[in-house]
C-alpha atoms as a PDB file:
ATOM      1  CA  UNK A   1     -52.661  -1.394 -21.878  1.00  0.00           C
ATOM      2  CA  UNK A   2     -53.396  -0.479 -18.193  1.00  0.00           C
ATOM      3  CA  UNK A   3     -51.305  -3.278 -16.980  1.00  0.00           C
ATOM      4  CA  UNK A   4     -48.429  -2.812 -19.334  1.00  0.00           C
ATOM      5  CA  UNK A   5     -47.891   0.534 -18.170  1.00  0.00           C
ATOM      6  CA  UNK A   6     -48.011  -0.462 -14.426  1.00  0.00           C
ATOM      7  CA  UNK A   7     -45.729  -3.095 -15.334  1.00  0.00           C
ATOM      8  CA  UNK A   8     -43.343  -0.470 -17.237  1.00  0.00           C
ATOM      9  CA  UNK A   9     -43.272   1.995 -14.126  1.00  0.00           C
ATOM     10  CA  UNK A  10     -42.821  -1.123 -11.847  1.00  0.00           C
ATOM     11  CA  UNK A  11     -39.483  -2.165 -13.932  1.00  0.00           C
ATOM     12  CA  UNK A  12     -38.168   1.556 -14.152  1.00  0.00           C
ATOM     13  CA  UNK A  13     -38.743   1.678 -10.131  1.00  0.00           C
ATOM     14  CA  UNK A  14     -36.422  -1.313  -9.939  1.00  0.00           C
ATOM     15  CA  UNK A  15     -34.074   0.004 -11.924  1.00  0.00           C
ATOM     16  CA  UNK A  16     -33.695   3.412 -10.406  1.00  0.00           C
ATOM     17  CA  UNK A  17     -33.512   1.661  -7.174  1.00  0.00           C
ATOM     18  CA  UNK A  18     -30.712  -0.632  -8.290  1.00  0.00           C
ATOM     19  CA  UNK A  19     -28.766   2.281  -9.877  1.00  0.00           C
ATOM     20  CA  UNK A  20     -29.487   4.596  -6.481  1.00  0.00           C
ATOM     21  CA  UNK A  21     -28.220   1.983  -3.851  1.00  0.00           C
ATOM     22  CA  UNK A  22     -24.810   1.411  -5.369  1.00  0.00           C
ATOM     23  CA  UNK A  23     -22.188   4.349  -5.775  1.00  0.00           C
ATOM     24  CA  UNK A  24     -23.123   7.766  -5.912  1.00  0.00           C
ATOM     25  CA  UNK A  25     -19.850   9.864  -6.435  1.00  0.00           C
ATOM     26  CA  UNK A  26     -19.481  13.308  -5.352  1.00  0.00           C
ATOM     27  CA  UNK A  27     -18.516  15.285  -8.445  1.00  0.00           C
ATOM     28  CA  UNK A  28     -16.354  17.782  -6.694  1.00  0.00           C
ATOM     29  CA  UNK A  29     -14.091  15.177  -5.207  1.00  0.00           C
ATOM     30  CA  UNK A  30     -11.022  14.626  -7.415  1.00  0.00           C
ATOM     31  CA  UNK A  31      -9.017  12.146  -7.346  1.00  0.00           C
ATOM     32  CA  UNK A  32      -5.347  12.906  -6.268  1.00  0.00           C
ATOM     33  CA  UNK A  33      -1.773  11.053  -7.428  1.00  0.00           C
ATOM     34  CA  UNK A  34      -0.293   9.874  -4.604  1.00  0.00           C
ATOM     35  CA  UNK A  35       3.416  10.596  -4.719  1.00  0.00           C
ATOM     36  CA  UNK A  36       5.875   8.587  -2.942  1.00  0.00           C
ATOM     37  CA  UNK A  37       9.795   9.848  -2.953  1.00  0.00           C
ATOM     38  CA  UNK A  38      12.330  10.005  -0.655  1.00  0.00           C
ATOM     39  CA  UNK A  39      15.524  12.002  -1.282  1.00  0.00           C
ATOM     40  CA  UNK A  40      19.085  11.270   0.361  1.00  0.00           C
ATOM     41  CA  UNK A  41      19.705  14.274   2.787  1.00  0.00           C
ATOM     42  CA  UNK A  42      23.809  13.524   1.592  1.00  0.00           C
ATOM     43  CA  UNK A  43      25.325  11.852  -0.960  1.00  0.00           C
ATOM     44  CA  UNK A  44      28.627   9.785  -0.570  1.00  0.00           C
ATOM     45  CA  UNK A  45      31.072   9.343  -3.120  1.00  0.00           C
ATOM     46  CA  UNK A  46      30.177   6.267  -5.465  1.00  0.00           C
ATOM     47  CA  UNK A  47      31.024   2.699  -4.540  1.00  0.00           C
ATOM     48  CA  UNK A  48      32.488   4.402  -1.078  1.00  0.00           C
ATOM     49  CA  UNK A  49      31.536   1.660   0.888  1.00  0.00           C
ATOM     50  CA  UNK A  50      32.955  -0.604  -1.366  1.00  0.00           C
ATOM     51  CA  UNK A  51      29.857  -2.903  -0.522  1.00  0.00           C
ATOM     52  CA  UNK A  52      27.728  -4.628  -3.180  1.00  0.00           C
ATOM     53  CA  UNK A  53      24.066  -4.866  -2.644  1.00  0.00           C
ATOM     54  CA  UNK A  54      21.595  -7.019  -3.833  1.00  0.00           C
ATOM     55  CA  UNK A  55      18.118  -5.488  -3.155  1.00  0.00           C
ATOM     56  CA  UNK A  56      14.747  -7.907  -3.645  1.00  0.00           C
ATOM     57  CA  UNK A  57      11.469  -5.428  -4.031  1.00  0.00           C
ATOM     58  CA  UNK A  58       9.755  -4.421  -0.940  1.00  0.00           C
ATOM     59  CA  UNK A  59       6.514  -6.155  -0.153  1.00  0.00           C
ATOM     60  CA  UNK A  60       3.854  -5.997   2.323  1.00  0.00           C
ATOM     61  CA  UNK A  61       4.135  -8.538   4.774  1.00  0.00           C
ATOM     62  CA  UNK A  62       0.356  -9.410   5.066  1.00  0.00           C
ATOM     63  CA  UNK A  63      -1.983 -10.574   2.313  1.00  0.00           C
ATOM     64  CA  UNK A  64      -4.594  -7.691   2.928  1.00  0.00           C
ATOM     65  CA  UNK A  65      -7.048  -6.975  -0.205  1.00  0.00           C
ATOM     66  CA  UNK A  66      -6.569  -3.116  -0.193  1.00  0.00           C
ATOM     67  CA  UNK A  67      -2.164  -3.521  -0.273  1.00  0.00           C
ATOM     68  CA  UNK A  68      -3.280  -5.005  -3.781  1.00  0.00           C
ATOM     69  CA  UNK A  69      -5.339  -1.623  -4.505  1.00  0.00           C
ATOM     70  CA  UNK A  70      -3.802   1.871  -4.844  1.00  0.00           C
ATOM     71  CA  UNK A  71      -2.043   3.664  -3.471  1.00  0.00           C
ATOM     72  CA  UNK A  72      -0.413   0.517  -2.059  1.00  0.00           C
ATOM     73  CA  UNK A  73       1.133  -0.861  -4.922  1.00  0.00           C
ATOM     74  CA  UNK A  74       3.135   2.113  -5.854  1.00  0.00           C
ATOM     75  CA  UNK A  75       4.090   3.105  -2.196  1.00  0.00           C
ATOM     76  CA  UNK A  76       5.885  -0.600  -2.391  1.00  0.00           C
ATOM     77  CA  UNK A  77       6.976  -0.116  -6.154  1.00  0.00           C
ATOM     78  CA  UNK A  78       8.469   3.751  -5.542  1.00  0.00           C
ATOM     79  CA  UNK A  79       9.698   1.824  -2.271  1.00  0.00           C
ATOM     80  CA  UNK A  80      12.155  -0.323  -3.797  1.00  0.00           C
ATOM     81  CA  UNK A  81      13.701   2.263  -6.057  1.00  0.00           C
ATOM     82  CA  UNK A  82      14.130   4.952  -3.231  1.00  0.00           C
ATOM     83  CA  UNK A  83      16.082   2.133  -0.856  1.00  0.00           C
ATOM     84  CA  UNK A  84      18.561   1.785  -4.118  1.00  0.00           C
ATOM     85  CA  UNK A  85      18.993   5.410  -4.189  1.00  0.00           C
ATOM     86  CA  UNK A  86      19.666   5.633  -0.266  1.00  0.00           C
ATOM     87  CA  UNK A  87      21.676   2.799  -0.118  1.00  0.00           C
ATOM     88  CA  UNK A  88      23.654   3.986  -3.085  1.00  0.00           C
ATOM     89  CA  UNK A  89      23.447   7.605  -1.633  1.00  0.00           C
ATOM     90  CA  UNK A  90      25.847   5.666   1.550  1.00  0.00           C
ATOM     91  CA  UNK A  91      28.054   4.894  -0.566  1.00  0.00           C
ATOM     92  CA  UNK A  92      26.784   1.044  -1.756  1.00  0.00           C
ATOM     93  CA  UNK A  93      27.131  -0.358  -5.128  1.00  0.00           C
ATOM     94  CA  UNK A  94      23.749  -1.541  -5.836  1.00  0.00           C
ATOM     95  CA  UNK A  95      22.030  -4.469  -7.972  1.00  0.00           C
ATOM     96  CA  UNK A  96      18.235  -4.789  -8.419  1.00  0.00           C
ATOM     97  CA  UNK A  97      15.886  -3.897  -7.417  1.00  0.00           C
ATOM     98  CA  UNK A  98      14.905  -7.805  -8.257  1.00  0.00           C
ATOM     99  CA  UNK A  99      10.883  -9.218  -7.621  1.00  0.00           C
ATOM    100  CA  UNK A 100      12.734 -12.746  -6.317  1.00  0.00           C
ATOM    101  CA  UNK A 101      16.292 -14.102  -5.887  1.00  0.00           C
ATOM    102  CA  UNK A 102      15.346 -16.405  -8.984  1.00  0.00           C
ATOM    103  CA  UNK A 103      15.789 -13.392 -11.124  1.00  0.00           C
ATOM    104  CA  UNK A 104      19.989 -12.994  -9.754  1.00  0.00           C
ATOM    105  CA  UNK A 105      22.024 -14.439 -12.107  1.00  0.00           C
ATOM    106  CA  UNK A 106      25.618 -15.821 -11.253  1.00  0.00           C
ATOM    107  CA  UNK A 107      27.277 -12.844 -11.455  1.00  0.00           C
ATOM    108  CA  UNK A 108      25.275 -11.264  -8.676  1.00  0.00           C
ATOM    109  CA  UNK A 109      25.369 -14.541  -6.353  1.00  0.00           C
ATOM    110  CA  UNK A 110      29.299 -13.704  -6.797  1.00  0.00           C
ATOM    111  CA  UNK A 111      30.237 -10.643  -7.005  1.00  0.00           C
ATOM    112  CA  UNK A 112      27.911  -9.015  -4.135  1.00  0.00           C
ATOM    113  CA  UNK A 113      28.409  -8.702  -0.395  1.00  0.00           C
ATOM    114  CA  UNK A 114      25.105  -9.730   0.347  1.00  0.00           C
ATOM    115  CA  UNK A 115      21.035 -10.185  -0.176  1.00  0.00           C
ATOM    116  CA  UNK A 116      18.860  -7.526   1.291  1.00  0.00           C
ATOM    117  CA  UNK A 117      15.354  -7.745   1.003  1.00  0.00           C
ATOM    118  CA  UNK A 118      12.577  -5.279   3.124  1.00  0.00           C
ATOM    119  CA  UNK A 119       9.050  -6.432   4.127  1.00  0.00           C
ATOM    120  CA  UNK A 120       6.132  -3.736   5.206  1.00  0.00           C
ATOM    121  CA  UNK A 121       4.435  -3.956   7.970  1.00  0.00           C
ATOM    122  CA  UNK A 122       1.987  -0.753   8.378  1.00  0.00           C
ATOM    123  CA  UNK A 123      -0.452  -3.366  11.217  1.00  0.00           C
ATOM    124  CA  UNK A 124      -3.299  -1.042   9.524  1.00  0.00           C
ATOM    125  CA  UNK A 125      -6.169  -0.584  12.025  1.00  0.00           C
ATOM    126  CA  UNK A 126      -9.750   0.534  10.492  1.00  0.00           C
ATOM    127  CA  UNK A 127     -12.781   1.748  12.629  1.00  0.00           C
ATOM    128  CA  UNK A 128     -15.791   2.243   9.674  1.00  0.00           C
ATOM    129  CA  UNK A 129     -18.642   3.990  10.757  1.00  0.00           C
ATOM    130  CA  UNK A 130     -22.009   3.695   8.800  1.00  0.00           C
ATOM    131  CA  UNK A 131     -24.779   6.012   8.730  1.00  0.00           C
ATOM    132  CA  UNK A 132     -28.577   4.792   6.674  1.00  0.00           C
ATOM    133  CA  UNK A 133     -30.030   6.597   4.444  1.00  0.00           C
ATOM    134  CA  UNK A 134     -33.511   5.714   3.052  1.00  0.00           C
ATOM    135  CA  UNK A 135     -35.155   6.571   0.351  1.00  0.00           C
ATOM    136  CA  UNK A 136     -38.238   5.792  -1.913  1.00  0.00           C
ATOM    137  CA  UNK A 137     -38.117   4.340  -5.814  1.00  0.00           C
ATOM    138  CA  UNK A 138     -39.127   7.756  -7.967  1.00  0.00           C
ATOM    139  CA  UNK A 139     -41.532   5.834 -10.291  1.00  0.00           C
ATOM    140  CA  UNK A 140     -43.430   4.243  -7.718  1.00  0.00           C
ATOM    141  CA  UNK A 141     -44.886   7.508  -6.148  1.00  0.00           C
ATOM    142  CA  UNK A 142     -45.999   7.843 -10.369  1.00  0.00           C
ATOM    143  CA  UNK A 143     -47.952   4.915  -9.399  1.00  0.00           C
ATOM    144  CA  UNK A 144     -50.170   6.503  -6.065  1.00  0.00           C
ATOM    145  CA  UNK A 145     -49.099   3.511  -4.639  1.00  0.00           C
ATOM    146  CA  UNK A 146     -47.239   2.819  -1.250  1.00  0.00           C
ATOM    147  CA  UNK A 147     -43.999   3.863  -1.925  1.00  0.00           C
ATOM    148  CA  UNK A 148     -40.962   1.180  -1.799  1.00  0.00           C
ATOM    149  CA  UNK A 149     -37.914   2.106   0.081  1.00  0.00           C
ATOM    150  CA  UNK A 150     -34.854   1.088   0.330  1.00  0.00           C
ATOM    151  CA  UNK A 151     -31.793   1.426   2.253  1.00  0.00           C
ATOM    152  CA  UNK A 152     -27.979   2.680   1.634  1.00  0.00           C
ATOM    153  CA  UNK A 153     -25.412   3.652   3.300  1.00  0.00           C
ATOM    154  CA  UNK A 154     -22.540   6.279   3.990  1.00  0.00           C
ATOM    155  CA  UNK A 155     -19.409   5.690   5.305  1.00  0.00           C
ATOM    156  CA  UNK A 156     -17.070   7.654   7.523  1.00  0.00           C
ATOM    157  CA  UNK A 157     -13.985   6.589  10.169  1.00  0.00           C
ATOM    158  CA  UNK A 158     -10.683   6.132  11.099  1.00  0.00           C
ATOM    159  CA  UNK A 159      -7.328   4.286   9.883  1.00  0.00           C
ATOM    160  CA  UNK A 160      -4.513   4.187  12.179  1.00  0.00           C
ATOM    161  CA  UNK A 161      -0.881   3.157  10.423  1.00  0.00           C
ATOM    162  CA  UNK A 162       2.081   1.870  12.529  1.00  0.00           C
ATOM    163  CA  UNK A 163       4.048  -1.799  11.955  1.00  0.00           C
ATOM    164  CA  UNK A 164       7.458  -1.799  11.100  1.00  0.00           C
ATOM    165  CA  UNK A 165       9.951  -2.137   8.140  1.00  0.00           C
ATOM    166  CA  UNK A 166      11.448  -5.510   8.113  1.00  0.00           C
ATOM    167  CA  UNK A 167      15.085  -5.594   6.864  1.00  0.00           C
ATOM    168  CA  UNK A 168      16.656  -8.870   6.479  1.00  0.00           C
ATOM    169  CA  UNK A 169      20.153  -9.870   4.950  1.00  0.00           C
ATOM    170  CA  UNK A 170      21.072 -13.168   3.459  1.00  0.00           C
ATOM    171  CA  UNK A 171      24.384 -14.808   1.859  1.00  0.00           C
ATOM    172  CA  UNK A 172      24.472 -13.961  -1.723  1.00  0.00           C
ATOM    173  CA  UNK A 173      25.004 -17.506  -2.485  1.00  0.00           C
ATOM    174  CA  UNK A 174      23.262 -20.091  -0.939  1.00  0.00           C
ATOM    175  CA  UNK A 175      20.753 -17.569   0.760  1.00  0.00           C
ATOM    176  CA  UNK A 176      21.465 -18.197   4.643  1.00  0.00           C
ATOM    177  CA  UNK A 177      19.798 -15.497   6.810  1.00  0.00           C
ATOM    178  CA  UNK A 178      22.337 -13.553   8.657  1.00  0.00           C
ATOM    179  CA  UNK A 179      20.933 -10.451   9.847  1.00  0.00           C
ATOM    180  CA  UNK A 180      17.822  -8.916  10.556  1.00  0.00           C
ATOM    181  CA  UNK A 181      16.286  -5.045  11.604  1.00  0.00           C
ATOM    182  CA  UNK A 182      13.001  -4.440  11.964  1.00  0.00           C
ATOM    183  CA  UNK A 183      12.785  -0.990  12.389  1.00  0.00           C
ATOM    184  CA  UNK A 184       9.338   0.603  14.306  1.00  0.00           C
ATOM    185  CA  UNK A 185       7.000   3.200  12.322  1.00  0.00           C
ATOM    186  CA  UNK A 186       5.474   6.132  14.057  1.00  0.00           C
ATOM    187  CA  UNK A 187       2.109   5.603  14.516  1.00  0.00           C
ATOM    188  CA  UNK A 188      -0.002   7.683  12.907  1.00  0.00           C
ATOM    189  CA  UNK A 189      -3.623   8.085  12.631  1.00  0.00           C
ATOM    190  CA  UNK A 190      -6.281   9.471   9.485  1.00  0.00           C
ATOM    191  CA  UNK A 191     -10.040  10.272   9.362  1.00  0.00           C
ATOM    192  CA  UNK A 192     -12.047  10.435   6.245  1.00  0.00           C
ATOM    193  CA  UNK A 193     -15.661  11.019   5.404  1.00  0.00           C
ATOM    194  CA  UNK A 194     -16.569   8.993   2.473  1.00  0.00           C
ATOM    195  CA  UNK A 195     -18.875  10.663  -0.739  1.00  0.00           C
ATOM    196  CA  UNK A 196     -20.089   7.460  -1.567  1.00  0.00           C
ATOM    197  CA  UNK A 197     -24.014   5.515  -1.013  1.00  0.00           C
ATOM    198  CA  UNK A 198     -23.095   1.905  -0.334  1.00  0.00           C
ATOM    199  CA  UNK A 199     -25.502  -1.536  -0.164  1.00  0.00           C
ATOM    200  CA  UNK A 200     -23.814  -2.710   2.989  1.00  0.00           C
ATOM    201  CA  UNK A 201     -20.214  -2.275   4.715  1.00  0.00           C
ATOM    202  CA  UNK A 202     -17.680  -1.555   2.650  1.00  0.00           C
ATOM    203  CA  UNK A 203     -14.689  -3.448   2.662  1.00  0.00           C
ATOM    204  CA  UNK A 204     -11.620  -0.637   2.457  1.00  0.00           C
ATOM    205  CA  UNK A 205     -10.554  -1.692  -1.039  1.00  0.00           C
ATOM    206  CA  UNK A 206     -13.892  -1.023  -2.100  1.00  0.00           C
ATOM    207  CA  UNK A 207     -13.403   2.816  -0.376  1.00  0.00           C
ATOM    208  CA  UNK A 208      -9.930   2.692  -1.885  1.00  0.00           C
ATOM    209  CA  UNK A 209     -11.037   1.934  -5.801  1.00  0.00           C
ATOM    210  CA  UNK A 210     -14.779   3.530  -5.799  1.00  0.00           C
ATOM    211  CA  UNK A 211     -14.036   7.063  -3.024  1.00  0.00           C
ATOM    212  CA  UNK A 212     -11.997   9.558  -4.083  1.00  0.00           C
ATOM    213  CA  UNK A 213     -12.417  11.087  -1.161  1.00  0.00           C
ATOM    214  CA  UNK A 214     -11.571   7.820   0.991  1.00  0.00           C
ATOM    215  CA  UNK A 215      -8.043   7.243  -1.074  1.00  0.00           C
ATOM    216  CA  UNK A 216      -7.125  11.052  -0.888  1.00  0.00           C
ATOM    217  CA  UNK A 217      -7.107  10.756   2.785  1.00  0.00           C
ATOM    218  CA  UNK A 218      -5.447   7.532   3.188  1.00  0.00           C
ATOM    219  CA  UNK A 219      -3.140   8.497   0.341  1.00  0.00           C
ATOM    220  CA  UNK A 220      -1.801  11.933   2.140  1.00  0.00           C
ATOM    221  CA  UNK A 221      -1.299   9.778   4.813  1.00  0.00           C
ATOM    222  CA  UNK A 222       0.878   7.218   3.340  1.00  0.00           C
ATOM    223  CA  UNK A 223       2.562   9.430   1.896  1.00  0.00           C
ATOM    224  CA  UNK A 224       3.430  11.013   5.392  1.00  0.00           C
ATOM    225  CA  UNK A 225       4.102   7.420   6.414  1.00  0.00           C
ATOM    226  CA  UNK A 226       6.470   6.891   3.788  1.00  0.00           C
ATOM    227  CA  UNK A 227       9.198   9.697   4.175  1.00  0.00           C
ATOM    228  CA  UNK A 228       9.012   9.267   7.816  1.00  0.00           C
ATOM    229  CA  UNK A 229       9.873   5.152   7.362  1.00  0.00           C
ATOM    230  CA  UNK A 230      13.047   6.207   4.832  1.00  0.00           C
ATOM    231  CA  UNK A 231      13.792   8.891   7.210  1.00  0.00           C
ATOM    232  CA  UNK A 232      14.363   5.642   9.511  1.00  0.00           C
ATOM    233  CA  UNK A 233      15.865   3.719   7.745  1.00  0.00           C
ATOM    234  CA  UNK A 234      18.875   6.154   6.571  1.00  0.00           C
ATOM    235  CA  UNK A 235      19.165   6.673  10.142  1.00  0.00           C
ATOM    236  CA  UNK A 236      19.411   3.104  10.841  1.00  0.00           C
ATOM    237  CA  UNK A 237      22.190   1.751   7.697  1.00  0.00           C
ATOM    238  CA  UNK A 238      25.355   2.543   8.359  1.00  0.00           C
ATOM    239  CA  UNK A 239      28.573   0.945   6.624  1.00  0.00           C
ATOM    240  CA  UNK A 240      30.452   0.188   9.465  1.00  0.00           C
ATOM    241  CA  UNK A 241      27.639  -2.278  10.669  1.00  0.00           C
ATOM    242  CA  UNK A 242      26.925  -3.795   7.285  1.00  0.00           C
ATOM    243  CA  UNK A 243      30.695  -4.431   6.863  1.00  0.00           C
ATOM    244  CA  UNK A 244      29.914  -7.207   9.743  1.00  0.00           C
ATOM    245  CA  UNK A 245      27.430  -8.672   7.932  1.00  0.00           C
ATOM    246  CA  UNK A 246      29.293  -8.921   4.472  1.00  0.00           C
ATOM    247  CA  UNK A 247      32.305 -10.790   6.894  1.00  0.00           C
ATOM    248  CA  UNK A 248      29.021 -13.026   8.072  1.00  0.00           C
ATOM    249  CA  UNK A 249      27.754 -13.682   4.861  1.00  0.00           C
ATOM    250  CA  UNK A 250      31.071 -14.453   3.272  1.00  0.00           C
ATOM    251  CA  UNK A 251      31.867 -17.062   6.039  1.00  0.00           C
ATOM    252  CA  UNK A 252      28.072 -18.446   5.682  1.00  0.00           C
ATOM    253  CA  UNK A 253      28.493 -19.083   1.305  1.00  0.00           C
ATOM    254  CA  UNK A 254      32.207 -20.731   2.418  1.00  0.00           C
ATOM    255  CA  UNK A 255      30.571 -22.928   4.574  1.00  0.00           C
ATOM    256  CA  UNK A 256      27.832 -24.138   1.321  1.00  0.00           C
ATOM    257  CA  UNK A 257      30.813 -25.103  -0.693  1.00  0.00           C
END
């Protein structure tokens, strides 16, 4: 009977351990929504620019795991329907937002001045920081025995945001390339001091999806990062310069035929 008991304590030690060295979440942290909107400083009349654009969804140029955690995915998604809104707000006709050119049907490839699709580039830099903790298994100091530690750890650091905003037009067509921006992002740099007891190094996904406090940070910042790259870009489009590339991409889909 002894033994059993020994052997019961020993298990519930293990488990406590196991439960102790993964997450530990602060209550108090809440989790904020990130919110990602841009609004036109002016508005020009409708279909001034008598311009049709086809807009593909923005996406993130580089296949980094946290771009497929939030808030990543909406900044893209909220992205794609802001450039509509600014594009239509200087006087474009617009069509899309599309995921791929497969989804245009024949009426856009003819009826539109040309293909504009925008990649993100934020180049996201991350110094992590790591600071051990150790503690000792509760029902093992129930047993007068030596006590078992083990070790987790907290994470703090840095993420510095910069890149650019790729813009690049194509022939509505027969998709030739005729034009490209790529406009620079202010750098811009965010500290954060994560709530949460980790095994090893986390990756920042993991930070993203399992620290509130970790995504509120990076999430304010994004959000900074966001108006600020719109802000760019409506300084950037103008009509009279996109008239030259509708002449270009007519003369390109002529040339297919």
């Amino acid at each position: 009977m002894k033994n059993l008991l020994h052997v019961l304590i020993g298990l519930t030690s293990l488990f406590l351990i196991s439960c102790s060295s993964q997450k530990q979440l602060t209550p108090s942290v809440q989790k904020m929504t990130a919110k990602f909107d841009f609004a036109p400083p002016t508005q020009a009349a409708i279909g001034a620019a008598n311009m049709s654009i086809v807009l593909i969804k923005p996406t993130f140029i580089s296949a980094n795991a946290e771009y497929l955690v939030s808030p990543f995915p909406e900044m893209s998604l909220n992205m794609g329907n802001d450039f509509q809104e600014l594009l239509a707000a200087k006087g474009f006709t617009m069509r899309g937002p599309f995921k791929t050119k497969d989804e245009m049907v024949f009426n856009d490839k003819v009826n539109s001045s040309f293909i504009l699709e925008v990649q993100i580039d934020l180049d996201p830099k991350y110094t992590v920081n790591l600071t051990k903790h150790s503690k000792t298994g509760v029902a093992n100091l129930l047993l007068a025995s030596q006590p078992l530690a083990y070790i987790t750890y907290s994470a703090d650091g840095t993420v510095t945001f910069g890149g650019n905003l790729v813009l690049t037009a194509s022939s509505p067509q027969y998709g030739e390339k005729i034009w490209k921006k790529s406009i620079a992002l202010d750098k811009s740099t965010v500290s954060y001091v994560g709530t949460v007891q980790w095994n090893g190094t986390p990756t920042m996904a993991e930070q993203l999806n399992q620290d509130p406090a970790v995504y509120n940070a990076i999430a304010k910042e994004l959000e900074k990062v966001y108006i600020n790259s719109l802000n760019l870009v409506w300084k950037q489009i103008e009509p009279e310069e996109m008239k030259i590339v509708t002449e270009q991409a007519k003369k390109a889909d002529k040339k297919g035929n």
